[in-house]
PDB file of N, CA and C in Angstrom:
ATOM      1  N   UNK A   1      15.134   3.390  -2.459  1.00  0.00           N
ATOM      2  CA  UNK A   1      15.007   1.963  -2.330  1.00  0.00           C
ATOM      3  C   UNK A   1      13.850   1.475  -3.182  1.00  0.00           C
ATOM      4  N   UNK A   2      13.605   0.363  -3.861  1.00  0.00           N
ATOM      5  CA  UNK A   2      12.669  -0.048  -4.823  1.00  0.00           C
ATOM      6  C   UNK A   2      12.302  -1.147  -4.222  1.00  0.00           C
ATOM      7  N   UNK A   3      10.625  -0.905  -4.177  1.00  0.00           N
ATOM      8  CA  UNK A   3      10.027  -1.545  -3.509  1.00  0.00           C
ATOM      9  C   UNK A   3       8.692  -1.795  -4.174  1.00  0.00           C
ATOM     10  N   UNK A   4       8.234  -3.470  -4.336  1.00  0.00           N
ATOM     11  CA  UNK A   4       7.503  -3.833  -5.273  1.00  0.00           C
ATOM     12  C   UNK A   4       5.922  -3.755  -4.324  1.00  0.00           C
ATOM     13  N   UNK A   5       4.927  -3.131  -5.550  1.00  0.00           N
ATOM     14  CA  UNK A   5       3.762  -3.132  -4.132  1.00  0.00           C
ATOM     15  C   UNK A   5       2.614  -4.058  -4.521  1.00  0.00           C
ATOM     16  N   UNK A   6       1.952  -4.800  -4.111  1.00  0.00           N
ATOM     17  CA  UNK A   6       1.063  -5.651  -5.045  1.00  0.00           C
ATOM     18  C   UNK A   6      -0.005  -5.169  -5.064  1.00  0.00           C
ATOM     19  N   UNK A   7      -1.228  -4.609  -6.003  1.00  0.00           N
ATOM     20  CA  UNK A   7      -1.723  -4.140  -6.240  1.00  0.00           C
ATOM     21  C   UNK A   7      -3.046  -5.362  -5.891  1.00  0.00           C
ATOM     22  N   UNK A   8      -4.424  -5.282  -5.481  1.00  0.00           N
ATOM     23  CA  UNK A   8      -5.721  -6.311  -5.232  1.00  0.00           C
ATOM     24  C   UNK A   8      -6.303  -5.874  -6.215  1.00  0.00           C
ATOM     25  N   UNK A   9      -7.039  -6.808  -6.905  1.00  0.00           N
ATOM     26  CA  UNK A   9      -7.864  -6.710  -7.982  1.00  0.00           C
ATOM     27  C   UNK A   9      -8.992  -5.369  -8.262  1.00  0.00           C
ATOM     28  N   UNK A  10      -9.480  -5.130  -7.385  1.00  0.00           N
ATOM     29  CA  UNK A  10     -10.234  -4.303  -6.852  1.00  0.00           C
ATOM     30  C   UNK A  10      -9.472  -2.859  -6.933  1.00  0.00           C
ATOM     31  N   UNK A  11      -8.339  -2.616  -7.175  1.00  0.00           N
ATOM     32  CA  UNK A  11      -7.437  -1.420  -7.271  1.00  0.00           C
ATOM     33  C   UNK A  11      -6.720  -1.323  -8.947  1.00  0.00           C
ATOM     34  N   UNK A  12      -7.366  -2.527  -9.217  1.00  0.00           N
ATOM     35  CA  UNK A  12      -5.892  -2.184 -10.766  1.00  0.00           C
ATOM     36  C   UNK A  12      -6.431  -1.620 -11.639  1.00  0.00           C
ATOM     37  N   UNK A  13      -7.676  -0.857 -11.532  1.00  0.00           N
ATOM     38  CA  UNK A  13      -7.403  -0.289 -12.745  1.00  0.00           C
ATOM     39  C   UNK A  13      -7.178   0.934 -12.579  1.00  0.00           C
ATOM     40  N   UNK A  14      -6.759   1.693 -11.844  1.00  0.00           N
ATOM     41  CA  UNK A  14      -5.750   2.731 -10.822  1.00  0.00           C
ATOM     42  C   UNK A  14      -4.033   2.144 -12.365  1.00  0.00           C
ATOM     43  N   UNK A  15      -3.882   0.915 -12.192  1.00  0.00           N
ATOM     44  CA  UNK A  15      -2.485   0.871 -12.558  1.00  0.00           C
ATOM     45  C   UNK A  15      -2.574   0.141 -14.123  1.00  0.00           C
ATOM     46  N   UNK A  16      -3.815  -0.141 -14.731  1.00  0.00           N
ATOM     47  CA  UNK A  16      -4.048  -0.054 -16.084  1.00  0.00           C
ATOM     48  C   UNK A  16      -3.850  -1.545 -16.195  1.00  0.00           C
ATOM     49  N   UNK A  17      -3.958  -2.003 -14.952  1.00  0.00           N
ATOM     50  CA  UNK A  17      -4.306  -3.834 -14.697  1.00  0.00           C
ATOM     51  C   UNK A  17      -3.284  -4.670 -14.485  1.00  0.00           C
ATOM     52  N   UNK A  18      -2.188  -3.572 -14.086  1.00  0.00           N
ATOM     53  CA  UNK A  18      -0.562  -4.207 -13.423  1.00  0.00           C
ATOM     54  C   UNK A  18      -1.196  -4.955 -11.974  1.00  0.00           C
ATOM     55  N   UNK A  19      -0.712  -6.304 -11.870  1.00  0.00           N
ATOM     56  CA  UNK A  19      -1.056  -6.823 -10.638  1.00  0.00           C
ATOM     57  C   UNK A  19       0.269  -6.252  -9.423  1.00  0.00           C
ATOM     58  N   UNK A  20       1.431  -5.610 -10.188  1.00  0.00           N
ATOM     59  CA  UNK A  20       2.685  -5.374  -8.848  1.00  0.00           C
ATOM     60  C   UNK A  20       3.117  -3.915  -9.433  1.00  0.00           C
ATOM     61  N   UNK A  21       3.668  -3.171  -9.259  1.00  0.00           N
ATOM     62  CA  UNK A  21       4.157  -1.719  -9.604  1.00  0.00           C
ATOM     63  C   UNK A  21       5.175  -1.650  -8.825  1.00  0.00           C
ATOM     64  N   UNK A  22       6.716  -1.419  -9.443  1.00  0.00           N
ATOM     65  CA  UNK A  22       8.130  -0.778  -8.459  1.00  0.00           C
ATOM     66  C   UNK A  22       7.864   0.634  -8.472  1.00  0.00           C
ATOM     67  N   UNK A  23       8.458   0.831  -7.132  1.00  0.00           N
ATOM     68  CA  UNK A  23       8.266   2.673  -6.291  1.00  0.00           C
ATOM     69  C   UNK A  23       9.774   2.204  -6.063  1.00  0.00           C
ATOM     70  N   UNK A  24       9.870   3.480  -5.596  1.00  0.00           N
ATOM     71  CA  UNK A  24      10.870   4.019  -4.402  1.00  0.00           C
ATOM     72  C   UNK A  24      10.181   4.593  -2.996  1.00  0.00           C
ATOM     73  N   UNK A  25      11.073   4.186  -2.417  1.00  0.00           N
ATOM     74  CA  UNK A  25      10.271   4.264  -0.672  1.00  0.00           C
ATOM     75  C   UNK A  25      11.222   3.768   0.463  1.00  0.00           C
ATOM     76  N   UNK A  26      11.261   4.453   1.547  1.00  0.00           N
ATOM     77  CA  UNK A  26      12.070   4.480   2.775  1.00  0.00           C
ATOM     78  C   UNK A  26      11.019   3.564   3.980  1.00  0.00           C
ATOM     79  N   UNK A  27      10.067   4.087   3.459  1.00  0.00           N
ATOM     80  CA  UNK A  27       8.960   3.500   4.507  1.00  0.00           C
ATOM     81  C   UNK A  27       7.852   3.427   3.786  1.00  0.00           C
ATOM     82  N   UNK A  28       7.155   2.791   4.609  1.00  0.00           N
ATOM     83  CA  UNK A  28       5.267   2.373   3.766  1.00  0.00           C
ATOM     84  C   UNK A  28       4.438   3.663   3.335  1.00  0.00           C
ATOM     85  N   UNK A  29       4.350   4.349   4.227  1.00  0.00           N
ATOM     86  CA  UNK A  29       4.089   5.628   3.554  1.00  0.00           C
ATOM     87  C   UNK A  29       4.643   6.461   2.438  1.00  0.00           C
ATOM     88  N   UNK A  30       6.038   6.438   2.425  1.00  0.00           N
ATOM     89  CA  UNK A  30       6.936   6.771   1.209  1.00  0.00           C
ATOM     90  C   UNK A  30       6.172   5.963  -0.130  1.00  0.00           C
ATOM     91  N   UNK A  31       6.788   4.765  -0.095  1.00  0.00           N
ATOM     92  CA  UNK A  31       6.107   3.899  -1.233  1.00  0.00           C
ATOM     93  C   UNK A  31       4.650   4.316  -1.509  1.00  0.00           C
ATOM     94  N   UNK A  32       3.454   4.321  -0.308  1.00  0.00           N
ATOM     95  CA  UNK A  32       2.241   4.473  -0.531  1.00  0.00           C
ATOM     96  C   UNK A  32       2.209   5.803  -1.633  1.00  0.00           C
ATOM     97  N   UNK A  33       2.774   6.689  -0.856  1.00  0.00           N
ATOM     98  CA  UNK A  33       2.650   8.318  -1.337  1.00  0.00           C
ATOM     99  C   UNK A  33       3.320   7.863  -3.232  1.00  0.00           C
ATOM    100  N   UNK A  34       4.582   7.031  -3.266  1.00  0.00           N
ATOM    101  CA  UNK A  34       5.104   7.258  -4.753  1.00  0.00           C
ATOM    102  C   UNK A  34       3.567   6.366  -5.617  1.00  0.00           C
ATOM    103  N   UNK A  35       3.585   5.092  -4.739  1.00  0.00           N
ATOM    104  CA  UNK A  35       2.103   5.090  -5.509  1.00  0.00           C
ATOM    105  C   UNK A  35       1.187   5.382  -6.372  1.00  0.00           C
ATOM    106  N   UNK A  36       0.749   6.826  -5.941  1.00  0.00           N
ATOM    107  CA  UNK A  36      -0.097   7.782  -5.662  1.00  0.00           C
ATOM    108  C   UNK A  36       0.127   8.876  -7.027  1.00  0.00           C
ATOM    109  N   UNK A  37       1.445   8.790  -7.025  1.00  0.00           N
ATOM    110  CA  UNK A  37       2.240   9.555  -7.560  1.00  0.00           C
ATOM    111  C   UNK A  37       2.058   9.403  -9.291  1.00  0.00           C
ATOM    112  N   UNK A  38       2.517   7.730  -8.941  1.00  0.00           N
ATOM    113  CA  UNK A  38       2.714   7.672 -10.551  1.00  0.00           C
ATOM    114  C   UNK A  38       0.979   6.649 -10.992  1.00  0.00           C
ATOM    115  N   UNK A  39       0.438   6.915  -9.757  1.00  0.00           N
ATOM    116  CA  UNK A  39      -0.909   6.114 -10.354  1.00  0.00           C
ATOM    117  C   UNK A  39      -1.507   6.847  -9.464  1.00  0.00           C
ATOM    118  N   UNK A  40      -2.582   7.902  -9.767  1.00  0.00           N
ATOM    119  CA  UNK A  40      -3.327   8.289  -9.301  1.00  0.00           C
ATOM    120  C   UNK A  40      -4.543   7.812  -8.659  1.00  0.00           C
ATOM    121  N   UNK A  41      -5.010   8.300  -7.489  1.00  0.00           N
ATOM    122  CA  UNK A  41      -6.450   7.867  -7.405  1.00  0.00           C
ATOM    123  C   UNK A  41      -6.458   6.721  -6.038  1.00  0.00           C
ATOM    124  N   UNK A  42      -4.816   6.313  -5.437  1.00  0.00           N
ATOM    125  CA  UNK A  42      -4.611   5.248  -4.172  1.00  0.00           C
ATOM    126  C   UNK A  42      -4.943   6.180  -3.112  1.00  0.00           C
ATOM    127  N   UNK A  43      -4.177   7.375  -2.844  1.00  0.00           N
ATOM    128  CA  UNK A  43      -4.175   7.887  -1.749  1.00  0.00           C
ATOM    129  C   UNK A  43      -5.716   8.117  -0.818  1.00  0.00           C
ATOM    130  N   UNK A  44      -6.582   8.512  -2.237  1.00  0.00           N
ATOM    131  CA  UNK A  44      -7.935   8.594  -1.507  1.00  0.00           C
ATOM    132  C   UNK A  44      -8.816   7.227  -0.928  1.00  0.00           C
ATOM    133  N   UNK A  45      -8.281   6.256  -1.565  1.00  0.00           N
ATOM    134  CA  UNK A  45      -8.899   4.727  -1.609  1.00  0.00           C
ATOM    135  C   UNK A  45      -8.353   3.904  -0.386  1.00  0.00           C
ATOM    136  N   UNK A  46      -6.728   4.443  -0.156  1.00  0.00           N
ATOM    137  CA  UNK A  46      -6.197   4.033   1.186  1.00  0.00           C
ATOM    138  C   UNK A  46      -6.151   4.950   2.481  1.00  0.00           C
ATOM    139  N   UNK A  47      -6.434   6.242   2.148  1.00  0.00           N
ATOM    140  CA  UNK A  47      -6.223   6.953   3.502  1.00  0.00           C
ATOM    141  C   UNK A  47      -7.268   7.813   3.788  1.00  0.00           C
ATOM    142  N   UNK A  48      -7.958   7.859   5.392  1.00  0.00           N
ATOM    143  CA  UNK A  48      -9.561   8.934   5.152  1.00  0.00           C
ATOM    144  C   UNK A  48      -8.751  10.201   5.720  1.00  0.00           C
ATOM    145  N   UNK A  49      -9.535  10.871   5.834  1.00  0.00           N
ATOM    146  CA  UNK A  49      -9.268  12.504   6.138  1.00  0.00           C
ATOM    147  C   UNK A  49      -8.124  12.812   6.898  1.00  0.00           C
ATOM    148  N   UNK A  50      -8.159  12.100   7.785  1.00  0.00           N
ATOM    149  CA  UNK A  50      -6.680  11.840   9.269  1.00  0.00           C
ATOM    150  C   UNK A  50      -5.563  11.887   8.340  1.00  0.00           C
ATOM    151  N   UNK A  51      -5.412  11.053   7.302  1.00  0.00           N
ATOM    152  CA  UNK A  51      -4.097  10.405   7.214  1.00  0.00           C
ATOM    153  C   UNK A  51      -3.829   8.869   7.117  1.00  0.00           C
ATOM    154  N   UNK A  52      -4.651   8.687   8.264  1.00  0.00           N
ATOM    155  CA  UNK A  52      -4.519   7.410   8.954  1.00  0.00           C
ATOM    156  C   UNK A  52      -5.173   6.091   7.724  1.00  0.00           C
ATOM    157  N   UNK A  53      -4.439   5.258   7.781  1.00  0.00           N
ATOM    158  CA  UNK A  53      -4.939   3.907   6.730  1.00  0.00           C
ATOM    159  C   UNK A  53      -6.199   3.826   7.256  1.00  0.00           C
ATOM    160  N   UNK A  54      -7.652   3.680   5.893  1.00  0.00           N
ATOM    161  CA  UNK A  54      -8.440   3.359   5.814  1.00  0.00           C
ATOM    162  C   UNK A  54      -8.835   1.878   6.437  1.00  0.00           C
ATOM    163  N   UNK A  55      -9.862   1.954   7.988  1.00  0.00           N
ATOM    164  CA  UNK A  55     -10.351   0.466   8.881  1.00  0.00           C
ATOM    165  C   UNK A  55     -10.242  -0.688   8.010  1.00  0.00           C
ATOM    166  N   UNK A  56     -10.433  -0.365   6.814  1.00  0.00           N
ATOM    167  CA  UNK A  56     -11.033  -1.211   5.547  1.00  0.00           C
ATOM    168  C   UNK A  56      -9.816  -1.920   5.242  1.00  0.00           C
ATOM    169  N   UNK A  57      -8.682  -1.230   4.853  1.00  0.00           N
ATOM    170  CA  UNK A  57      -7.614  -1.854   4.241  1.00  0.00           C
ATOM    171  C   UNK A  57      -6.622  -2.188   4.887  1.00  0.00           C
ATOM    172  N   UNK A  58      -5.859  -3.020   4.965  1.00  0.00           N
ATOM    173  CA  UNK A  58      -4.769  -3.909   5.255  1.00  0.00           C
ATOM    174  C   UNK A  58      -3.321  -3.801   4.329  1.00  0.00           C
ATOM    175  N   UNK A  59      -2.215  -3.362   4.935  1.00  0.00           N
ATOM    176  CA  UNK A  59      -1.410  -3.121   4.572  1.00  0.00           C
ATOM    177  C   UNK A  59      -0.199  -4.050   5.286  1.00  0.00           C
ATOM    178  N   UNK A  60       0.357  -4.793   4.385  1.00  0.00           N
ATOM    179  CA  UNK A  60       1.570  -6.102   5.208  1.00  0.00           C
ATOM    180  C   UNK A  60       2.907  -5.726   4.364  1.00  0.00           C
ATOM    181  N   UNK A  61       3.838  -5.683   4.885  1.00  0.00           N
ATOM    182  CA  UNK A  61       5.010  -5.753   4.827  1.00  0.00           C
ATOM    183  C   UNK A  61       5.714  -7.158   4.588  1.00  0.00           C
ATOM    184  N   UNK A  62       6.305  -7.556   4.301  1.00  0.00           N
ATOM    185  CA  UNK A  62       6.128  -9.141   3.770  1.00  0.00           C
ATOM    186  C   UNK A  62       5.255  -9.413   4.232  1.00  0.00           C
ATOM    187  N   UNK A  63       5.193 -10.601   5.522  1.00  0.00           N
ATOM    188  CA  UNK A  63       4.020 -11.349   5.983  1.00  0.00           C
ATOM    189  C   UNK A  63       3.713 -10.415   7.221  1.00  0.00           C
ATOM    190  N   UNK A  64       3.847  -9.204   7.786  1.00  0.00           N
ATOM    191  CA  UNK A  64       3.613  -8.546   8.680  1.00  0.00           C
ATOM    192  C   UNK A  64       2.707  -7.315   8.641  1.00  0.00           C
ATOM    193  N   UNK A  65       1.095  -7.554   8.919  1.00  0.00           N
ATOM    194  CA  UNK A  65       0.459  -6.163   9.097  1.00  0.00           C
ATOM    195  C   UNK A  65       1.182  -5.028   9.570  1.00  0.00           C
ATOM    196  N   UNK A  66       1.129  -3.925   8.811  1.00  0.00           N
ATOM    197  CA  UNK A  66       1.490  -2.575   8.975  1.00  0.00           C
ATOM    198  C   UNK A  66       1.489  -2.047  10.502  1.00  0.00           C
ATOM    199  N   UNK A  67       0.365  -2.605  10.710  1.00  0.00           N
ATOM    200  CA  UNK A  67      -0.508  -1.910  11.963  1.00  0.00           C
ATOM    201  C   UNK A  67       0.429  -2.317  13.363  1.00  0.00           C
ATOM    202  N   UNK A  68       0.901  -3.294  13.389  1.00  0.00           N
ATOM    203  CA  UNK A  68       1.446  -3.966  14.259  1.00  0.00           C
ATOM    204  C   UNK A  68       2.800  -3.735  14.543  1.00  0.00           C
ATOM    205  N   UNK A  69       3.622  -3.283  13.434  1.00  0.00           N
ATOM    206  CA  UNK A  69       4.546  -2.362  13.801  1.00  0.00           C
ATOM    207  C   UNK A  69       4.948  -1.080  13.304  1.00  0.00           C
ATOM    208  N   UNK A  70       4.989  -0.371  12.687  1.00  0.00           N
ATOM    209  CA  UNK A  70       5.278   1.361  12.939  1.00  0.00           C
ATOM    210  C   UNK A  70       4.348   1.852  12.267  1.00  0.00           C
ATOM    211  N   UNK A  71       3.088   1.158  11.625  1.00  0.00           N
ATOM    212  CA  UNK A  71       2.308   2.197  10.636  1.00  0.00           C
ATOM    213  C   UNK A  71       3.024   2.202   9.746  1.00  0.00           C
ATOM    214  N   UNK A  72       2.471   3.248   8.722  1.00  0.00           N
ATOM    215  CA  UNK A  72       2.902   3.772   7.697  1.00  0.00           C
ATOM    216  C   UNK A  72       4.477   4.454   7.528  1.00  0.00           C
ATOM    217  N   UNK A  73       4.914   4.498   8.930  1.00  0.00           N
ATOM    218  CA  UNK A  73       6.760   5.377   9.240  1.00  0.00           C
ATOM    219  C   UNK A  73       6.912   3.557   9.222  1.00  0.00           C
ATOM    220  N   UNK A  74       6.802   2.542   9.099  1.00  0.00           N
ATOM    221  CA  UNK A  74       7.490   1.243   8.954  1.00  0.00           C
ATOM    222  C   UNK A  74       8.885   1.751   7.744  1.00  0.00           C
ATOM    223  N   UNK A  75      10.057   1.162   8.384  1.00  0.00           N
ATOM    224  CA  UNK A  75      10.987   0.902   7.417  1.00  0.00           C
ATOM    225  C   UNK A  75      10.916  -0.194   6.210  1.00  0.00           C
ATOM    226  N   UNK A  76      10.819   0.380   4.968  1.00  0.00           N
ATOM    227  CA  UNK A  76      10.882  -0.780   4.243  1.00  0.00           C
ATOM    228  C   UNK A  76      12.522  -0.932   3.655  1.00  0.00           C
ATOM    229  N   UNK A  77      13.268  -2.183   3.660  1.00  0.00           N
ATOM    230  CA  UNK A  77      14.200  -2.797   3.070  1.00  0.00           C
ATOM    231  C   UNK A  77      14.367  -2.971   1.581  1.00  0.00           C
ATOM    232  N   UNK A  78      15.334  -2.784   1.048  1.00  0.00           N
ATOM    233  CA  UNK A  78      15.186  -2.347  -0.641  1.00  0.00           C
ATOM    234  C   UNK A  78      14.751  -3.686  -1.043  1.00  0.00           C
ATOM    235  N   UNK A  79      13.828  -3.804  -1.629  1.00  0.00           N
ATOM    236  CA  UNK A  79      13.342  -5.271  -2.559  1.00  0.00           C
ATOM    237  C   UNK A  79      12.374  -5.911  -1.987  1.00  0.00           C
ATOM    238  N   UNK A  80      11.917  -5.415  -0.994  1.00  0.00           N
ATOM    239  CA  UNK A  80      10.874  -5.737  -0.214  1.00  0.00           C
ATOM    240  C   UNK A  80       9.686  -5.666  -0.782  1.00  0.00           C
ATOM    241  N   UNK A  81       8.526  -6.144  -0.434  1.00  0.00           N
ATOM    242  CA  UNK A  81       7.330  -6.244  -0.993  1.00  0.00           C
ATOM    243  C   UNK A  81       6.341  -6.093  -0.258  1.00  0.00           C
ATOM    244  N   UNK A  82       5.405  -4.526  -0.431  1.00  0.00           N
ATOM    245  CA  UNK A  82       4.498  -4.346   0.432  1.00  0.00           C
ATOM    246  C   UNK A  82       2.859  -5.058  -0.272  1.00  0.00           C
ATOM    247  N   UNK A  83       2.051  -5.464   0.110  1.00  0.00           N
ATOM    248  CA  UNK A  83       1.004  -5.865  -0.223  1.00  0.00           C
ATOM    249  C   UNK A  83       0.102  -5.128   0.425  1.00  0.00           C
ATOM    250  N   UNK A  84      -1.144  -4.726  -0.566  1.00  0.00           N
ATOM    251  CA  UNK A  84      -2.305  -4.062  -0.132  1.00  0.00           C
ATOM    252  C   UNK A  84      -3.484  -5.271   0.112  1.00  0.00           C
ATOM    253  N   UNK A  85      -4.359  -5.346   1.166  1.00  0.00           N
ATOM    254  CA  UNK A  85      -5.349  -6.162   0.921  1.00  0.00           C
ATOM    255  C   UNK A  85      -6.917  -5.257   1.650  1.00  0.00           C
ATOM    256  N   UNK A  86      -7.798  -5.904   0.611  1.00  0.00           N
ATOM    257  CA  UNK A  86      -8.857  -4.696   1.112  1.00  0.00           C
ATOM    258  C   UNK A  86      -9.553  -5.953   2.204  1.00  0.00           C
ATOM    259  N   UNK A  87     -10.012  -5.284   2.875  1.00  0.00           N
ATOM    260  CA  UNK A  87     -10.992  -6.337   4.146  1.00  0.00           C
ATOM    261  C   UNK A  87     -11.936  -6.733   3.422  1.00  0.00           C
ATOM    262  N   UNK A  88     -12.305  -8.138   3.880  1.00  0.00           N
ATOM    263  CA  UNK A  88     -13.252  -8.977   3.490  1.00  0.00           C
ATOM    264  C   UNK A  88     -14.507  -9.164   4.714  1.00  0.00           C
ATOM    265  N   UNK A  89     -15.496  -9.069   4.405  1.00  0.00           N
ATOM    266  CA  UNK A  89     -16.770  -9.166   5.592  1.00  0.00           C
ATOM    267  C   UNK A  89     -17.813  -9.241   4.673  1.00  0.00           C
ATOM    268  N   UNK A  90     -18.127 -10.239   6.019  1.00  0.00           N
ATOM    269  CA  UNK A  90     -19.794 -11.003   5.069  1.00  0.00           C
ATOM    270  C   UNK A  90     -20.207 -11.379   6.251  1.00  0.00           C
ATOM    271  N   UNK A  91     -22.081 -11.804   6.074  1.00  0.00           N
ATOM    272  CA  UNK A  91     -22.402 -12.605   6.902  1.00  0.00           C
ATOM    273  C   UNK A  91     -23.556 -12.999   6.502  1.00  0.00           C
TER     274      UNK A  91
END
């Protein structure tokens, strides 16, 4: 399934300054992992030692945080569009 991922400014030069990159992917993790694959250097930036998505980053499925329904086993739909966003904090 091809699935467009949007890349945050803060990550592109991982993809040589592509703001979106098509994968193939069954689920968010699939896509994450092809990622990874053909652009090195995501997996460590999105995932700590566990596995588990980095506190830091935000991962939405159209308009739906990752977190909120299956994690990273989320089904993605062919043409779908996952977006990465890194957390923002200030004070």
């Amino acid at each position: 399934m091809s699935v467009t991922i949007r890349i945050p400014t803060t990550l592109r030069t991982l993809t040589g300054g592509e703001s979106q990159v098509q994968v193939d992917g069954a689920t968010v993790g699939d896509a994450l992992s092809a990622l990874d694959s053909a652009h090195p250097g995501f997996r460590d930036r999105l995932f700590d030692d566990d596995g588990s998505l980095r506190r830091f980053v935000n991962v939405f499925l159209a308009d739906d945080d990752v977190r909120y329904l299956d994690g990273v086993d989320t089904a993605v739909p062919d043409g779908e569009t996952i977006s990465i966003i890194p957390a923002v904090a200030g004070g």
